[in-house]
Structures are given as C-alpha cells and as structure tokens.
Protein backbone atom coordinates (compact mmCIF):
# COMPACT_ATOMS: atom_id res chain seq x y z
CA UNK A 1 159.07 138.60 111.17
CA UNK A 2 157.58 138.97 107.52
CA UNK A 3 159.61 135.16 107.39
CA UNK A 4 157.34 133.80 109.68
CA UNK A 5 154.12 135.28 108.81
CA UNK A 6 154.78 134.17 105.21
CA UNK A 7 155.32 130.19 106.88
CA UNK A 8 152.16 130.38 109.45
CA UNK A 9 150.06 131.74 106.33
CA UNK A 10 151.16 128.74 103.89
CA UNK A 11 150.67 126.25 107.17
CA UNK A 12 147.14 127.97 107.02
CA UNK A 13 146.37 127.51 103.15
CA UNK A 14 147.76 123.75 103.74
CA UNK A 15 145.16 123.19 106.19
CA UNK A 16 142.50 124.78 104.27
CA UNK A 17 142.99 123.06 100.75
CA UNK A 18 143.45 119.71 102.70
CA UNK A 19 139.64 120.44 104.36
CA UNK A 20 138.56 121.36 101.50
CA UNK A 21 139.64 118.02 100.08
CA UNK A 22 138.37 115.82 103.25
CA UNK A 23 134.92 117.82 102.41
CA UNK A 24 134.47 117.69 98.74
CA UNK A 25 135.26 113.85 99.51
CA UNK A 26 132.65 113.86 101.99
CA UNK A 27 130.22 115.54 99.46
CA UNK A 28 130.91 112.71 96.60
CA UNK A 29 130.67 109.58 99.40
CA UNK A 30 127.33 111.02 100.23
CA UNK A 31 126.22 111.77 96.96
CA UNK A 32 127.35 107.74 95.92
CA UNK A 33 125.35 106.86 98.30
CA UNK A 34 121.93 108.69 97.74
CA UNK A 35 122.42 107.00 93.96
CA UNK A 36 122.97 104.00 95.34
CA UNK A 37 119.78 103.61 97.72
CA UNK A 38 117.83 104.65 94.50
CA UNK A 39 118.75 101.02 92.89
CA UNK A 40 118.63 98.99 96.49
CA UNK A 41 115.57 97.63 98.26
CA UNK A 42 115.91 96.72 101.84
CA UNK A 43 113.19 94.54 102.39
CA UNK A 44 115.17 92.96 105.09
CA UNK A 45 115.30 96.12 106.99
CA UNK A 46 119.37 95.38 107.96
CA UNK A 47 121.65 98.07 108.59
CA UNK A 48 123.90 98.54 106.00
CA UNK A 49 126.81 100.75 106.15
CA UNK A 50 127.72 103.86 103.87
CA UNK A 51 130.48 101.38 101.49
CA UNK A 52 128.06 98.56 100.94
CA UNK A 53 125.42 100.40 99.74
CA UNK A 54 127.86 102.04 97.29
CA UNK A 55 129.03 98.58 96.63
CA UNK A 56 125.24 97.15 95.89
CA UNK A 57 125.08 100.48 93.98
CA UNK A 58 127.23 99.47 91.74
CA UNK A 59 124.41 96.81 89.86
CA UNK A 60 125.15 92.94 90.34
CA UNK A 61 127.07 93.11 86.71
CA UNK A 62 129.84 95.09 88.38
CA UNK A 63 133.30 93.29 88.02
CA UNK A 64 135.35 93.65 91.40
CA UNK A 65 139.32 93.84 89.92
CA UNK A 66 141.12 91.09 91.22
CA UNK A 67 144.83 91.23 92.67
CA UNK A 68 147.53 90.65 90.14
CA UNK A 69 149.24 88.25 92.41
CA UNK A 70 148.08 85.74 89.78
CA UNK A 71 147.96 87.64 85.82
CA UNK A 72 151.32 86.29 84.55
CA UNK A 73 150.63 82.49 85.08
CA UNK A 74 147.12 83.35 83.94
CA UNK A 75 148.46 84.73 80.58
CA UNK A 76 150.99 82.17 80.03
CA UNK A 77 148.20 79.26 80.57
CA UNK A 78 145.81 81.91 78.09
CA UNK A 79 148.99 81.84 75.53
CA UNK A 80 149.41 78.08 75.65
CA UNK A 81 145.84 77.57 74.37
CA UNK A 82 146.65 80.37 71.72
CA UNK A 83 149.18 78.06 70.42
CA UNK A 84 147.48 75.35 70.29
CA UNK A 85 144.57 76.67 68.29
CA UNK A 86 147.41 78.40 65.56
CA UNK A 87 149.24 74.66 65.62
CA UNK A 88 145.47 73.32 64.19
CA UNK A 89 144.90 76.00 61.98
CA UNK A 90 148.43 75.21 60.31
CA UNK A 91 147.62 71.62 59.86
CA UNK A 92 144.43 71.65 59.52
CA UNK A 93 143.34 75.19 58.00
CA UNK A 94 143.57 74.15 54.03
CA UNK A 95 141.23 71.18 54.20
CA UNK A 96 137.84 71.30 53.26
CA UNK A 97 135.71 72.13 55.41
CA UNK A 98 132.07 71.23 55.51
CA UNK A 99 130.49 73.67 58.10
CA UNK A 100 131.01 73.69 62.00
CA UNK A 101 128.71 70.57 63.34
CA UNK A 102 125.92 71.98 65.51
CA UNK A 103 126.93 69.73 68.25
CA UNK A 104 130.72 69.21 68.08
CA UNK A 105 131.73 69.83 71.37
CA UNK A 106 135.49 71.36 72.58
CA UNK A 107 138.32 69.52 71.45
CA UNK A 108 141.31 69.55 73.39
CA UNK A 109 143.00 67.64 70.54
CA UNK A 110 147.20 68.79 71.28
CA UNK A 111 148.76 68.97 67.35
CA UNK A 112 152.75 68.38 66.59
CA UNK A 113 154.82 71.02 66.12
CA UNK A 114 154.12 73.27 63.13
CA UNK A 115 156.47 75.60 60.79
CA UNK A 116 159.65 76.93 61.72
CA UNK A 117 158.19 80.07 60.99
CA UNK A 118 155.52 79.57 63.46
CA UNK A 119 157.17 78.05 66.17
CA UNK A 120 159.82 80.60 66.29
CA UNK A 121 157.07 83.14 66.41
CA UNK A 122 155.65 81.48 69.21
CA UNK A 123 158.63 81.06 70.91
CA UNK A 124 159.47 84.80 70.42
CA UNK A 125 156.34 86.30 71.61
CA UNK A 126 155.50 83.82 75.04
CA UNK A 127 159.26 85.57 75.78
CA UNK A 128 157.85 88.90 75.41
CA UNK A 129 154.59 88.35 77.32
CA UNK A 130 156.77 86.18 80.25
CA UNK A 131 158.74 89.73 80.89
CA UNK A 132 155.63 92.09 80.33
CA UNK A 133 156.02 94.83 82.83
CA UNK A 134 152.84 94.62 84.95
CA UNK A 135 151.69 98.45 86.11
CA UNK A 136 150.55 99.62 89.58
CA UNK A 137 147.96 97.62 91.13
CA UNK A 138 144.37 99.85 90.65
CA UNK A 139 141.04 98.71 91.82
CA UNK A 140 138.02 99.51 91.19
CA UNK A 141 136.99 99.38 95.22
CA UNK A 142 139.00 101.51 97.78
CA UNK A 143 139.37 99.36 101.06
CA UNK A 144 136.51 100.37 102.61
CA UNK A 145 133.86 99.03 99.90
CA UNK A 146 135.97 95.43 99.72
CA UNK A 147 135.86 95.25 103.52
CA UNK A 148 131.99 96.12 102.98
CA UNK A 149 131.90 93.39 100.18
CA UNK A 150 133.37 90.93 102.14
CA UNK A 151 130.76 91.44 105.24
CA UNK A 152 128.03 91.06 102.59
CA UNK A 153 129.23 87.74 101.52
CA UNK A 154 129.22 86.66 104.97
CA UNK A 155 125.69 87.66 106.04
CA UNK A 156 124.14 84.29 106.03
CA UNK A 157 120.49 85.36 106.79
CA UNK A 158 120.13 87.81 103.85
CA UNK A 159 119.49 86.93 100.35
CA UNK A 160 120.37 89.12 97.64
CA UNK A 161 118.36 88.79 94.30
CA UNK A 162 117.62 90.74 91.07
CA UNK A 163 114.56 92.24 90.89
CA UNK A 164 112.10 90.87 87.97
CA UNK A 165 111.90 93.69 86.29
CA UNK A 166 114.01 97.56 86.22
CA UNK A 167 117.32 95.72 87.67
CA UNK A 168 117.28 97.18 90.84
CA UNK A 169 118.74 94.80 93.99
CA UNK A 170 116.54 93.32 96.79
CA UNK A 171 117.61 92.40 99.83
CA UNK A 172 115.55 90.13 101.42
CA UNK A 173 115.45 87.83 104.67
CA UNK A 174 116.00 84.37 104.03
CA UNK A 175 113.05 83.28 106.15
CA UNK A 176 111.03 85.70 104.22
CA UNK A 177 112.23 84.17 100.43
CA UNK A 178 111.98 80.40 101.63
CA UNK A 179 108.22 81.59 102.78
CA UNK A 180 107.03 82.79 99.71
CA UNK A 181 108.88 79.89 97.71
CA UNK A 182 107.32 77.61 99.60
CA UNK A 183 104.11 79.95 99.02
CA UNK A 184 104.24 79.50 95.66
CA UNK A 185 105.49 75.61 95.40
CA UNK A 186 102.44 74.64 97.52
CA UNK A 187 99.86 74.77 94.06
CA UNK A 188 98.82 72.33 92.09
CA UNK A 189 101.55 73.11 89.51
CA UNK A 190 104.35 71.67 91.65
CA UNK A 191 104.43 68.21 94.02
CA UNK A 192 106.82 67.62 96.65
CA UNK A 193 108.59 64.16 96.34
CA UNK A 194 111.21 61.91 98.02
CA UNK A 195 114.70 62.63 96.71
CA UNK A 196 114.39 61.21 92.89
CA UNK A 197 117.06 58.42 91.29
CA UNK A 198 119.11 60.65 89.36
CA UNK A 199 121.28 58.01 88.02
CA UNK A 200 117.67 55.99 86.56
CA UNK A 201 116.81 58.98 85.36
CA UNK A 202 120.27 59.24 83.39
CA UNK A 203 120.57 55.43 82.80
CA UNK A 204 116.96 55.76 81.01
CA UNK A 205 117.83 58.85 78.46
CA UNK A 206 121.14 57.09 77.93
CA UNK A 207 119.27 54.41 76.56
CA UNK A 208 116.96 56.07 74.42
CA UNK A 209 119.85 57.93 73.20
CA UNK A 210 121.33 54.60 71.94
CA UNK A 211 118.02 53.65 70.45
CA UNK A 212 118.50 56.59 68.63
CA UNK A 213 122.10 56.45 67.03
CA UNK A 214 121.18 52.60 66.18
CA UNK A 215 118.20 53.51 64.08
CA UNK A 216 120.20 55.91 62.57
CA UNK A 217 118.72 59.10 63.73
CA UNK A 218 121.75 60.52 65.03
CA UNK A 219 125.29 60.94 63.82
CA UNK A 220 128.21 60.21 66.59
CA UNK A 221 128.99 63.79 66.92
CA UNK A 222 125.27 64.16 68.39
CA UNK A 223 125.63 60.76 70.59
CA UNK A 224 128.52 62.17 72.07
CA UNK A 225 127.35 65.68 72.70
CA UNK A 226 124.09 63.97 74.09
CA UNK A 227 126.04 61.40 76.55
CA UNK A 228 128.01 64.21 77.86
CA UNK A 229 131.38 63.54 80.07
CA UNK A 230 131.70 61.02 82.00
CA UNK A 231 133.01 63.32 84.72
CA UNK A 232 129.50 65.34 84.88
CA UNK A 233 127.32 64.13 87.58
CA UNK A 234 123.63 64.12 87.63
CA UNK A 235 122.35 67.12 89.67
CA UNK A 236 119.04 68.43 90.60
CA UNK A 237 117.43 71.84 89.14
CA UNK A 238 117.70 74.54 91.32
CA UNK A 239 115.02 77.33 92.05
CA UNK A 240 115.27 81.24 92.53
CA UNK A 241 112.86 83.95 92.42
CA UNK A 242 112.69 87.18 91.30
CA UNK A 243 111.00 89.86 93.02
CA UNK A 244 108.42 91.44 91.26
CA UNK A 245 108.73 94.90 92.75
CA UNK A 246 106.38 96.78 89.92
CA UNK A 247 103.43 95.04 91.92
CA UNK A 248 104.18 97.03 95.07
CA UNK A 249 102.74 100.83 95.48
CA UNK A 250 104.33 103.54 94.59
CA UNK A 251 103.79 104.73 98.40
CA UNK A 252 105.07 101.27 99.53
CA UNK A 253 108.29 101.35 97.35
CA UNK A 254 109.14 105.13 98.85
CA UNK A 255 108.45 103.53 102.64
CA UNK A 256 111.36 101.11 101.59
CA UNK A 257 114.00 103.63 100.50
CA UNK A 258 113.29 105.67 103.12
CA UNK A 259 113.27 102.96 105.48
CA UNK A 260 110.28 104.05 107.28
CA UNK A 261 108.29 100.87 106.37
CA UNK A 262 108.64 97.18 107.50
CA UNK A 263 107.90 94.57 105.43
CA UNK A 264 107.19 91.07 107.12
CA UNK A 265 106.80 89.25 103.46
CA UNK A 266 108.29 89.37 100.03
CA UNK A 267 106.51 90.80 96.76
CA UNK A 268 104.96 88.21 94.65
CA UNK A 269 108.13 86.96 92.43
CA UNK A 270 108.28 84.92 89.46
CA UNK A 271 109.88 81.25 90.09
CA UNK A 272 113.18 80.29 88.06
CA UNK A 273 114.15 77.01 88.11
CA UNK A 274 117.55 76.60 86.74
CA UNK A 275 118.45 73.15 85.21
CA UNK A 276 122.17 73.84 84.17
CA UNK A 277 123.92 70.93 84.10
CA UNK A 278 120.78 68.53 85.32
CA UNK A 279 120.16 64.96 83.76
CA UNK A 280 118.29 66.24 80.96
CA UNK A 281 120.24 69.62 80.51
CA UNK A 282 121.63 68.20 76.59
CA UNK A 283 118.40 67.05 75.49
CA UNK A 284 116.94 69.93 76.31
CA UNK A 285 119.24 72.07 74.03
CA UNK A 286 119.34 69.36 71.18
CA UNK A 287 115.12 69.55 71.31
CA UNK A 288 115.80 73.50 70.86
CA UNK A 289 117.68 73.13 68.08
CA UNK A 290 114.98 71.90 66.24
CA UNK A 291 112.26 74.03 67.28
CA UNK A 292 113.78 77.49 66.84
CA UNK A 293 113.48 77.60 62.87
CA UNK A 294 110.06 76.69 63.63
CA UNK A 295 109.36 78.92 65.76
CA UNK A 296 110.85 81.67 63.79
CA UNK A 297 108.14 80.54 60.68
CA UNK A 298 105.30 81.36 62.99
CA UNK A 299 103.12 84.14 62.08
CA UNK A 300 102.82 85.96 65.74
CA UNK A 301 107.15 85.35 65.82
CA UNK A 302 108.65 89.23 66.58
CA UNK A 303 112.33 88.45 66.99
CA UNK A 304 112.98 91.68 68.76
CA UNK A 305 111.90 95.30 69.24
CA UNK A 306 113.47 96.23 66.00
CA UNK A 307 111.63 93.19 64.10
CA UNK A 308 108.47 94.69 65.70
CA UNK A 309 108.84 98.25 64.42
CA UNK A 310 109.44 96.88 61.00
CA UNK A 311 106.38 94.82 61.02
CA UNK A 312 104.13 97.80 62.13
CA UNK A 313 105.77 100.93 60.69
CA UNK A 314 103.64 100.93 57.92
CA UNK A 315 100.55 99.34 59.17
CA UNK A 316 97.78 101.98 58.28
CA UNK A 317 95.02 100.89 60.59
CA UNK A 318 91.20 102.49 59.88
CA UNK A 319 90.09 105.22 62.19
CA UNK A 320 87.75 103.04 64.46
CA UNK A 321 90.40 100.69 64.77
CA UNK A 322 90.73 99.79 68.23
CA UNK A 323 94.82 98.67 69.47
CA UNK A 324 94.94 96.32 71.45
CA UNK A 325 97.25 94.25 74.02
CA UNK A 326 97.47 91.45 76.20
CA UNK A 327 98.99 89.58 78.49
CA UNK A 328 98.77 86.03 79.58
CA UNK A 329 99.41 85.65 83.32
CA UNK A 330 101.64 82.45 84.27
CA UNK A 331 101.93 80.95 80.59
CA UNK A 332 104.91 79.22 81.15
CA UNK A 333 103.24 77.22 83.90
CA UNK A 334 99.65 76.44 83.19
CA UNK A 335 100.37 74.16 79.97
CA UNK A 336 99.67 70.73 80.45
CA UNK A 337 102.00 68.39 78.93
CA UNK A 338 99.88 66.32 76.45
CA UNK A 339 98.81 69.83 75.00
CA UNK A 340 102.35 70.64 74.64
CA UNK A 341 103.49 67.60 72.98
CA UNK A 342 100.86 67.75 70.70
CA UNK A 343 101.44 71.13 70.21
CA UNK A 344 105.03 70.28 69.33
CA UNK A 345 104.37 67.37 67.30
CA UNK A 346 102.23 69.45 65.09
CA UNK A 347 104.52 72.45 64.71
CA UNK A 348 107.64 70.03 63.83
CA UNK A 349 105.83 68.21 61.02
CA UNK A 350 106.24 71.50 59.04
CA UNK A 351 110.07 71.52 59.81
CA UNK A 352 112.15 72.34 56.85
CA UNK A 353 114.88 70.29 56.32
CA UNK A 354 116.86 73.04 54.52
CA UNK A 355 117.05 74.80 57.46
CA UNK A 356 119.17 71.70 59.39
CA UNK A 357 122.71 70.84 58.22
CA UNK A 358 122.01 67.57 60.26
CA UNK A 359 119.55 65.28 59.82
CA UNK A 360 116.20 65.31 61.29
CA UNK A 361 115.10 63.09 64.11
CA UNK A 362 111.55 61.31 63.25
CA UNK A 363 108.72 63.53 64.94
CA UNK A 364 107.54 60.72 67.20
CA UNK A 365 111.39 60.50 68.80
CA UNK A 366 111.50 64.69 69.36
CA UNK A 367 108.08 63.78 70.99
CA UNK A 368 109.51 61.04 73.22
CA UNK A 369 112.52 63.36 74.29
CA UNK A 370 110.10 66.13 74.93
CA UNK A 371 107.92 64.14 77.39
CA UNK A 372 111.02 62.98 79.11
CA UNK A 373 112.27 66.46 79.67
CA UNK A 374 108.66 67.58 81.04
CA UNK A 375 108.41 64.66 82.90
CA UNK A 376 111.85 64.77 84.79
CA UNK A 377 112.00 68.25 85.57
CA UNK A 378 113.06 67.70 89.23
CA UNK A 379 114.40 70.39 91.15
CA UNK A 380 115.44 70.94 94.95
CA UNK A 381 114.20 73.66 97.14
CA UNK A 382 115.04 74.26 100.97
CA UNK A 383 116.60 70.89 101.04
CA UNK A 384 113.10 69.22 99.86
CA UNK A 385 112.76 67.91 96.20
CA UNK A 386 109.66 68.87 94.14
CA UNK A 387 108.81 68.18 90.51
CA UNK A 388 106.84 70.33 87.92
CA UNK A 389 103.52 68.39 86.64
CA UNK A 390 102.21 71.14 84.68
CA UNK A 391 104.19 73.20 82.25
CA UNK A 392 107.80 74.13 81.80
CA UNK A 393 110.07 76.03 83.77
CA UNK A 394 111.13 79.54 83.14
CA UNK A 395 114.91 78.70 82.83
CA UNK A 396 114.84 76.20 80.92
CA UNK A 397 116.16 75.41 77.57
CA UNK A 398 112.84 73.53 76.33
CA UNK A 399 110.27 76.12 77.39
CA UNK A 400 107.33 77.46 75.38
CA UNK A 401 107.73 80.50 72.42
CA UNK A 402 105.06 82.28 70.87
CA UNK A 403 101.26 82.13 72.40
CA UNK A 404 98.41 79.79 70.83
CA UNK A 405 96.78 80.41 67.56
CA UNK A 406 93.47 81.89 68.74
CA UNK A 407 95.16 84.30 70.73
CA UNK A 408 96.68 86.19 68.22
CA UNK A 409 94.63 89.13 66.26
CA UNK A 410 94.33 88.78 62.85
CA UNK A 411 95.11 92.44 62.15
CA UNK A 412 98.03 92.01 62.96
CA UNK A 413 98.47 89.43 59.66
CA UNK A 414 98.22 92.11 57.72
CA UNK A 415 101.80 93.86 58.70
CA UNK A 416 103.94 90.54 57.82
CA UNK A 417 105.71 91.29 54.64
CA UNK A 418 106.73 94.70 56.22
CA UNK A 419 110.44 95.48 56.44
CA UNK A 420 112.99 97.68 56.65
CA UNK A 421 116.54 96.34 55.30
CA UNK A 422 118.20 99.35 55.55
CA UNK A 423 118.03 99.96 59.34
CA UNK A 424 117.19 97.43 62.08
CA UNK A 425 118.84 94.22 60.87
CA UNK A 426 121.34 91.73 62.30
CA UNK A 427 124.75 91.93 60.33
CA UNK A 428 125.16 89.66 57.94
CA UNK A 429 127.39 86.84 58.23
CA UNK A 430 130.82 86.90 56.30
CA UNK A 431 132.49 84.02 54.85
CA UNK A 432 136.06 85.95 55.36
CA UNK A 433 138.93 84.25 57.84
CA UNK A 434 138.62 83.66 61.20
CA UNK A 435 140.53 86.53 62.56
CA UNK A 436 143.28 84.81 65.01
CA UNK A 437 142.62 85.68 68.79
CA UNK A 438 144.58 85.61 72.16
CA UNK A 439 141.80 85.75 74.27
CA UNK A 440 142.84 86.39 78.42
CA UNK A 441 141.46 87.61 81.79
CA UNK A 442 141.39 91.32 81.88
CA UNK A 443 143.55 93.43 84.43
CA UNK A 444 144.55 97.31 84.69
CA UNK A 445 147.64 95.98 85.11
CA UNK A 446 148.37 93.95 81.88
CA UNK A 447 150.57 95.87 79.60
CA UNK A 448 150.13 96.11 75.92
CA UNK A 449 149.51 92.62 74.69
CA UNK A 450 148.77 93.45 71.59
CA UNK A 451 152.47 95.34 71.20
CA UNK A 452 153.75 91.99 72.02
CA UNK A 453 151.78 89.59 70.00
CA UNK A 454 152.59 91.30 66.76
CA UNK A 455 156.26 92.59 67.56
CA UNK A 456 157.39 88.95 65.79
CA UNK A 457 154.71 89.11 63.46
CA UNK A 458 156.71 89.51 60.15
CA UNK A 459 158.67 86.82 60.90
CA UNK A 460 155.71 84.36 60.87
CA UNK A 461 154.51 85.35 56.92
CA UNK A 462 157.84 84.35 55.50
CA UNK A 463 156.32 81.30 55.35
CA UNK A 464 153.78 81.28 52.01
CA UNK A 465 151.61 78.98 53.99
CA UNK A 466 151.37 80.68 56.91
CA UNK A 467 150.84 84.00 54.80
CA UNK A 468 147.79 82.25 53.61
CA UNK A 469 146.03 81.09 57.13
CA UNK A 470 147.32 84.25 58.64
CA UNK A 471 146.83 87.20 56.45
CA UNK A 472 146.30 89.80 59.86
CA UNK A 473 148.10 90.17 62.51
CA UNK A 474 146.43 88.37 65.40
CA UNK A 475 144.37 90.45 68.03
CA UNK A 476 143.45 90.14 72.11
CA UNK A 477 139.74 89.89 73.48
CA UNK A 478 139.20 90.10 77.32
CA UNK A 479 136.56 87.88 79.44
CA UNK A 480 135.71 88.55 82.34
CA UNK A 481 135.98 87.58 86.31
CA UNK A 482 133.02 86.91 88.65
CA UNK A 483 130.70 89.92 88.79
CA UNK A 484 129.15 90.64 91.81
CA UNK A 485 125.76 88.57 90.94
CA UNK A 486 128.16 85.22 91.02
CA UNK A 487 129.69 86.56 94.58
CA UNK A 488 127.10 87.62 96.27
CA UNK A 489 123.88 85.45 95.29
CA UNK A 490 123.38 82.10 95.75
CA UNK A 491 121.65 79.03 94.17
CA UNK A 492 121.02 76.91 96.88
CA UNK A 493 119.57 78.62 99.77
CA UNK A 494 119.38 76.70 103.22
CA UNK A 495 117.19 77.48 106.28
C-alpha cells in the first residue's frame, strides 16, 4: 500500500515539474515576443505568427547558424588559402618593401613550395584540422522560428526594410514602398529615361582611363584597379528607402504596435541608391581617395563624436552666448553639378601631396572623372530606369562631406586646436609583423582550431628563416554568414 502511494505521488510531482516547465516556457515565448513587437513595425498590417516576430526581433544583423553539413570542406578550402599566403611570406617576406599600393587589388598569385620546415608544418596541421571532431549541431533558431524564417522569405508582397533612424524593422506592402518611391522619383531631382547603354557608358571611362595612364597620370597598378575584371558586367544602381519613422506621432507609432491603426501609405523615407558594382563604381572610390585628406583639412571636419567633444570641451563661451544648431534638409540632393565641380576643383588645388604615396592626378582630370560620375548615375527602379540630374546619391562613394563655408559659425573657429590625446583617439598604427591568420566561417561546431594550428608549431622555427617571418604562433579570426538583412531584404523590388 505505502508502495503504491509512494509511485502515484512521484507520477504526481512528474506531472507537476513537467507543467511547470511547459509554463515557464510559455512565460519566456510570450515575453520574446512582447520585446520583439517593441523593435517591429507592421505597416503592412499582415498577420505574423508568435516565431517570426521573435525572429524579426532578433535585429536584421542577427546571424542564422548554418548546418554543418558543409564546415570541413569549408575549412580545408579556408586552410588552402592560409598556405598560400605563408608560401608568399617565405619568399617574399625579406624584401623591401615600399608600402601597400592604395589600389593593388587581390592577388591570387600560387608560389612554389617553401621550406621543409614549413611544408611539413603544413602538411601536419591540414591532417589535424581534416580529423577535427565536429560537436553537436546547435542553432541559434529552434524549428519553429526557421520554419517562421522561411515563410518570411517567401512572402512576396511584403518588403522588409531598416528603419532610417533607431534600427527598428518595417514591414511594409510592396505596393505601398513602390508608391512612395515613385512619390519621391517624380521631382525635378530625378528623370525617367529609356534603358541607358551601359557598355558606352563603360567603353567611354575606359577610354579616358587610357588617356590617363598615357599622359602619365596613373601608374599600372591604378589602370588595372580602374579597368576592373573582365568578368564584371556593367549593372545599373539600385534604389531602397529607408523609413523615416521619427516623423510619425508618437500616438501614430503606438496605433502600429498595437495594431489598432491602418496605414494605407509609407512614412516619408530617405532614398538610397546603391551603385555597388555599377560602371562607374572604381572611379568613384579612386575620386575618394583624393578627397578625404581634404576633407579632413577643413575647418567644420568633426571626424566623430569623440573628435567633437575634444573640440568643444574647453570652449568657454560668454554668458549671452546663444548655441546653436542646424540642419540642412535634402543636402545630398539639391547640389547642382557645376557647383559641385567647382566646389571640388577648388578644394583639390590645396591637396597636399605628402599626404598621397601615389601621384596626383592634374585637377582638371579629377574634375573630368567627377562630372562623369554625376553625370552617369543611372539607376533602375520598378523595372523603369531613371537618372539623378541634381546632386549625388546617398550611397555612393563620391557624395558630398562637410556643408558650405557660409554655413558654418565662426564661433565655432575658436575650439580648433582643442584636444585631448589621452582619451578619445584612434590607436596608433604599429610598424610590428603582420601577425599570421587562418581566417574561416564560424560554427558552434568547429573544434579548437587554434589547438591544431599551433600543435606543429615548434617544428616550423627550426628553420632561422622562418623564426624570423614567424616569430608567433599563428591565430584564427571568424567572418561571418548572411545575416538576416542579406536573407530577408531585397534590392530589386518588382510589382
């Protein structure tokens, strides 16, 4: 009898402690989700299950953990590289070396066989990382939020986006975001054309690229790096937009969470047009190179937050001193182009050619390439093609810094010489070694790489040359996989 009792009252305490663990993970579901509507706007008004707001939750920089059907052939290939890059070092590492060319692009240059020493190091360790003992799969999503993620993916009438400012998520219609990008194409800023000659538009740069090298303006490294592969194909810019949810109300913006307020339209949003990889993608970046030193000589320059405390930390302003800000609404797009090639022109005759271990183009050709990148910045939209005719596009390299002279104060002169150096600086740059790294996707599931990579690491410094070019042991840096901003949003949106 007491047998039994003592059975039916551990059945009972079973059933209790495995309610109580159904309920406390009730409790945590419910409280990831409340957390998660706080950081997701559903202007779209969709129904969206428990998981994929917990998913959205998570911010568009969240890294879904991949399967590990695929990390051993991944490190291998990783490896490979590795041993490449210590194969140049060997043969290459005492030579003089006259500072890393601005524009040397990726080599894929494959050296002979080093060292016995090294070689049998290598040889050693891609043995140790081919048996590394891969742990239990883990992911960062249970099977609920990837079935979730995977239904988001496939929603082909919503548009996810990052909001302009606070990096909260919006979810918008796609009607509703091709409507207000329309909205905002349809100005005098923008014209809508017929779909434009990319390959005249390279052809032409290509040209005034030669022009360039033959009047001895440019070194080969910088012809090549200009050219680009062969294999790259001309493509358009793309636009986005960012919704500027700070406009809204606060009254409107509680309507969305709770859901208790339809919105037929989008939030004014600020346009992006993205020209990664276009025709005049290089030119843009070699332009920048030029103008940043420039820039960073101009007196209303404030690198960052930390530059701007140590310009105004001890700024002792009289007591009727009035503070003052401003803000300059659509800068980036109400420039016209002969005021910004002047502009240019001007600033670039006080380049310093100290601060360029490459020679300086003449200031009429960095003219010439920047009314070619104005002038061509061509970008599709809704499957129609449109080109910018007044100022330069927020996502692009060649875009404007700083404001105009008569905008800035001249108090504010006063607080230039002002610094800091013992808090609020970059680090300083060190001319020690290049440390040697094995760099690799991450996974939960990888082992210790960096037991393996130095197990055979005494064996490689018997060699007095290889002592010198490796003095530390070599160490592992991670990159990453798509995030959920490269799964989930999309840069060319269809009706």
């Amino acid at each position: 009898m007491a047998r039994r009792f003592k059975k039916k009252v551990k059945t009972v305490k079973q059933k209790i402690r495995k309610l109580d663990r159904v309920s406390r993970k009730k409790r945590q579901k419910k409280a990831q989700v409340y957390k998660a509507k706080q950081y997701v706007y559903n202007l779209a008004n969709c129904q969206l299950t428990d998981d994929q707001y917990i998913v959205l939750g998570k911010g568009l920089k969240f890294i879904p953990m991949p399967k590990k059907c695929n990390i051993g052939r991944t490190v291998m290939a990783d490896f490979n590289e590795f041993a490449r890059k210590l194969r140049c070092r060997f043969h290459f590492g005492n030579t003089e070396s006259r500072g890393m060319h601005p524009f040397r692009q990726k080599s894929f240059y494959e050296p002979t066989p080093a060292c016995f020493e090294l070689e049998n190091y290598l040889d050693l360790t891609k043995f140790e990382l081919s048996n590394l003992d891969l742990r239990n799969n883990y992911y960062n999503f249970t099977k609920e939020q990837q079935l979730g993620l995977r239904s988001l993916k496939n929603m082909q009438d919503i548009i996810f986006s990052k909001s302009d400012k606070g990096g909260a998520i919006v979810i918008s219609k796609k009607t509703h975001y091709i409507k207000e990008g329309l909205r905002q194409l349809n100005s005098i800023h923008y014209t809508e054309i017929q779909e434009p000659n990319l390959l005249l538009i390279k052809n032409n740069i290509q040209t005034q690229i030669s022009k360039m090298f033959d009047n001895g303006e440019i070194d080969g490294i910088t012809l090549d790096f200009l050219r680009g592969s062969s294999k790259e194909g001309p493509r358009l810019g793309r636009l986005f937009l960012l919704p500027k949810l700070h406009k809204l109300s606060e009254l409107v913006i509680q309507g969305i969470k709770k859901q208790t307020m339809t919105v037929n339209e989008l939030p004014p949003c600020r346009p992006i047009i993205s020209q990664c990889n276009s025709v005049t993608e290089r030119v843009s970046k070699f332009i920048d190179y030029f103008l940043i030193p420039i820039v960073k000589r101009q007196n209303s320059y404030i690198r960052d937050s930390g530059d701007f405390i140590n310009k105004i930390e001890n700024l002792r302003p009289d007591r009727d001193c009035l503070l003052v800000s401003f803000d300059c609404t659509s800068m980036y797009t109400n420039m016209e182009f002969n005021e910004l090639i002047h502009s240019v022109g001007r600033a670039y005759n006080s380049a310093v050619k100290e601060d360029y271990p490459i020679k300086l183009p003449s200031c009429e050709t960095i003219k010439s390439l920047v009314a070619t990148v104005l002038k061509n910045n061509y970008f599709e939209f809704n499957d129609r093609y449109f080109v910018q005719k007044i100022g330069a596009s927020m996502g692009s390299h060649l875009k404007q810094r700083g404001y105009k002279d008569h905008e800035i104060l001249r108090n504010c002169e006063s607080a230039l010489n002002i610094e800091r150096p013992e808090l609020l600086r970059f680090k300083q740059e060190s001319d020690k070694q290049i440390p040697l790294v094995f760099v690799t996707k991450y996974h939960f599931s990888l082992g210790n790489i960096n037991k393996a990579l130095r197990k055979h690491y005494k064996k490689l410094v018997r060699n007095a040359k290889c002592t010198e070019l490796f003095p530390k042991p070599p160490m592992v840096a991670y990159s990453r996989h798509r995030n959920l901003k490269e799964i989930l949003t999309r840069s060319v949106v269809k009706a």
